[in-house]
N, C-alpha and C. Protein backbone atom coordinates (compact mmCIF):
# COMPACT_ATOMS: atom_id res chain seq x y z
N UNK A 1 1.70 -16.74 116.13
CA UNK A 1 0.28 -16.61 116.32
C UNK A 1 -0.41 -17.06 115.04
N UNK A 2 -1.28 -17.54 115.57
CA UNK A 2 -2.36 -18.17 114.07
C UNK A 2 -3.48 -17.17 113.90
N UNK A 3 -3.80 -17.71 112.42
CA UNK A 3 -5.05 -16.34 111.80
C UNK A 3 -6.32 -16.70 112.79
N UNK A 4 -6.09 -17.93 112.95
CA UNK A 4 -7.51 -17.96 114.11
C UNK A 4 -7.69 -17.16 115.31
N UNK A 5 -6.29 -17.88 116.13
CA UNK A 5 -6.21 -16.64 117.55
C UNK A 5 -6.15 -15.14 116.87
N UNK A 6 -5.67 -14.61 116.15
CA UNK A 6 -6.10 -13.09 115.56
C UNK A 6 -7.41 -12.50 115.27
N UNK A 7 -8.00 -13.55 114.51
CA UNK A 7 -9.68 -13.55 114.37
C UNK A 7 -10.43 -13.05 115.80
N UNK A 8 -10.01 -14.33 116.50
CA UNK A 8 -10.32 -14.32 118.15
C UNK A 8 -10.46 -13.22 118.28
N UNK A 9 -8.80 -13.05 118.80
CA UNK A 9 -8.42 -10.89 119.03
C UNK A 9 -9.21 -9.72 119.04
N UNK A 10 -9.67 -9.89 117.48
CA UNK A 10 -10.07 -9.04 116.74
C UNK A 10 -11.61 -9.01 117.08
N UNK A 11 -12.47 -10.14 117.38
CA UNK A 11 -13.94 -9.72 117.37
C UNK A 11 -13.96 -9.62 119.13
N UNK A 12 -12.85 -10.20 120.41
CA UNK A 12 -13.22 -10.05 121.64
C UNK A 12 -13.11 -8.42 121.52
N UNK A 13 -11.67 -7.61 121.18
CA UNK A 13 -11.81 -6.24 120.94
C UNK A 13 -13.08 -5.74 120.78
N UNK A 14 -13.98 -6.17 119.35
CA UNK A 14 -15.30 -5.74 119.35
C UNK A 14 -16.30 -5.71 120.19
N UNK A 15 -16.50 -7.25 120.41
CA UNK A 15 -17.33 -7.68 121.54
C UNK A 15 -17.48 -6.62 122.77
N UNK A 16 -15.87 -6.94 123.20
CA UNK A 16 -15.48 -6.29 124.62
C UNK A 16 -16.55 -4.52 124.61
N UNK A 17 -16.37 -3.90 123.31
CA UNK A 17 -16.64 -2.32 123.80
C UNK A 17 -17.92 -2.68 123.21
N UNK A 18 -18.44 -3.23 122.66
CA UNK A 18 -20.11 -3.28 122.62
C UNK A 18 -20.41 -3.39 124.12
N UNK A 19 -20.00 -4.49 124.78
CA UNK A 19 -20.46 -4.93 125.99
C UNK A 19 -19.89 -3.84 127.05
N UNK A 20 -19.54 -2.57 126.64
CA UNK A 20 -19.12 -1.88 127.27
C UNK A 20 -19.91 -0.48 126.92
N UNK A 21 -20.98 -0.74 126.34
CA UNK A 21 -22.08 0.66 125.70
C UNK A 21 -20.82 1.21 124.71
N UNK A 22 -20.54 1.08 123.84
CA UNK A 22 -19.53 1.69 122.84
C UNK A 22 -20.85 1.55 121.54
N UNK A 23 -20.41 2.54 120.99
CA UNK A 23 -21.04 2.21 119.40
C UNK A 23 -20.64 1.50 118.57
N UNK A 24 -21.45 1.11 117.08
CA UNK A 24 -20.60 0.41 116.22
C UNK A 24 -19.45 0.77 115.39
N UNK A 25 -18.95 1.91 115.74
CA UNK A 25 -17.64 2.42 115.27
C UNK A 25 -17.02 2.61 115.78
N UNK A 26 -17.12 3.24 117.47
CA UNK A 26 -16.36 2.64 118.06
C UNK A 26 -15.90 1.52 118.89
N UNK A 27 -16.45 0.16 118.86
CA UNK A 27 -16.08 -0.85 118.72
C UNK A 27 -15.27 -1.49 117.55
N UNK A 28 -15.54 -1.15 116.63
CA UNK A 28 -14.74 -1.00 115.33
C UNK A 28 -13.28 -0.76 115.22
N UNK A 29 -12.96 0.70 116.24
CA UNK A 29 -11.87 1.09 116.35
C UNK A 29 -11.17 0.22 117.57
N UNK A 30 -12.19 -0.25 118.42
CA UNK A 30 -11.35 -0.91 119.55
C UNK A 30 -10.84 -2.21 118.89
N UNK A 31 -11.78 -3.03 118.02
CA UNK A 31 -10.99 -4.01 117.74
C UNK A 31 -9.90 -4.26 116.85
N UNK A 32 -9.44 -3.32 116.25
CA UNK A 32 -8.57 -3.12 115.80
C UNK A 32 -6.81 -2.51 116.40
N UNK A 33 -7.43 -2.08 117.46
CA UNK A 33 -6.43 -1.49 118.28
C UNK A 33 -6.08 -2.60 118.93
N UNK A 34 -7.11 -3.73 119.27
CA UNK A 34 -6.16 -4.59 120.32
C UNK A 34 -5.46 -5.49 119.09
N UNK A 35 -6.05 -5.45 118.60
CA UNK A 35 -5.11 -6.62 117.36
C UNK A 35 -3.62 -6.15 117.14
N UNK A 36 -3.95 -4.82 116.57
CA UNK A 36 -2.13 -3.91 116.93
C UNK A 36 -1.84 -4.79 117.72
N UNK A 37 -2.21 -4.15 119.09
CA UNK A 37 -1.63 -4.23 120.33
C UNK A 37 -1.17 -6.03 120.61
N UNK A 38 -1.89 -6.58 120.41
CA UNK A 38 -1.54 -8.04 120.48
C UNK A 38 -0.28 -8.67 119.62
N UNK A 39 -0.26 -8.00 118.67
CA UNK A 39 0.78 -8.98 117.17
C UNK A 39 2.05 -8.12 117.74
N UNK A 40 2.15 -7.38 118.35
CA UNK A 40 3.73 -6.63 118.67
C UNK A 40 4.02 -7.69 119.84
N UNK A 41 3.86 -8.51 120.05
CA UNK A 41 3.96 -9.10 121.76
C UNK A 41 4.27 -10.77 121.50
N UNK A 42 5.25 -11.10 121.70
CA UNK A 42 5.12 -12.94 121.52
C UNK A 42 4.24 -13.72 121.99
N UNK A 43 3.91 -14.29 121.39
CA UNK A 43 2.25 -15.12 121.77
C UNK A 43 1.01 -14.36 121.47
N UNK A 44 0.12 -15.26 122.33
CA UNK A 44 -0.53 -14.19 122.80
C UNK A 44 -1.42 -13.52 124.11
N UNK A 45 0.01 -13.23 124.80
CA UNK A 45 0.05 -12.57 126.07
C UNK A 45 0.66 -11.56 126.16
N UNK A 46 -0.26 -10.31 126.28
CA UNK A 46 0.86 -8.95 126.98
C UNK A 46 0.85 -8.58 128.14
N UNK A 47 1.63 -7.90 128.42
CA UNK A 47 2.10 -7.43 129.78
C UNK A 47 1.09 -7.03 130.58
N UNK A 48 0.45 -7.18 131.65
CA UNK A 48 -0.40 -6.55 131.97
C UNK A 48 -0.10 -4.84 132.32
N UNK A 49 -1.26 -4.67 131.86
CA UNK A 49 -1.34 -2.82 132.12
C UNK A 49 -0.96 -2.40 130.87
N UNK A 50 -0.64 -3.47 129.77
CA UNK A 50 -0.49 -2.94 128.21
C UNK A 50 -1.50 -2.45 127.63
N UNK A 51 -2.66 -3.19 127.86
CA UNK A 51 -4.20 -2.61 127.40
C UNK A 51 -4.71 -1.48 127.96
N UNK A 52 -5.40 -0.80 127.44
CA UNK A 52 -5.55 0.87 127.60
C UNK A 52 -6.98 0.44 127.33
N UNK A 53 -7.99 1.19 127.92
CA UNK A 53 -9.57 1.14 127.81
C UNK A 53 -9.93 1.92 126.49
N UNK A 54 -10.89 1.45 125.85
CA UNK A 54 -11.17 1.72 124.22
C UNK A 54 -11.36 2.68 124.13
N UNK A 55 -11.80 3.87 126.15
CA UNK A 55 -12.77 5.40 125.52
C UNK A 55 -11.32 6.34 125.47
């Protein structure tokens, strides 16, 4: 995986729970969690049903 697609990762995570009424901290915490969640996984595709909702 490249620092770009991680970048990616990292602000759709954000994006995603703003656009989901989340605050700015917790969007914060979501995008960070999917980034975890992404770099354990080859590529960047996980399993579906790997992602867990940010609340």
């Amino acid at each position: 995986m490249t620092q770009e697609v991680a970048c990616d990762l990292f602000n759709a995570g954000y994006l995603a729970a703003r656009f989901d009424s989340a605050g700015p901290e917790a969007a914060a915490k979501n995008r960070s969690r999917i980034a975890v969640m992404v770099v354990q996984h080859r590529g960047t595709i996980i399993p579906r049903g790997a992602a867990r909702p940010h609340r």
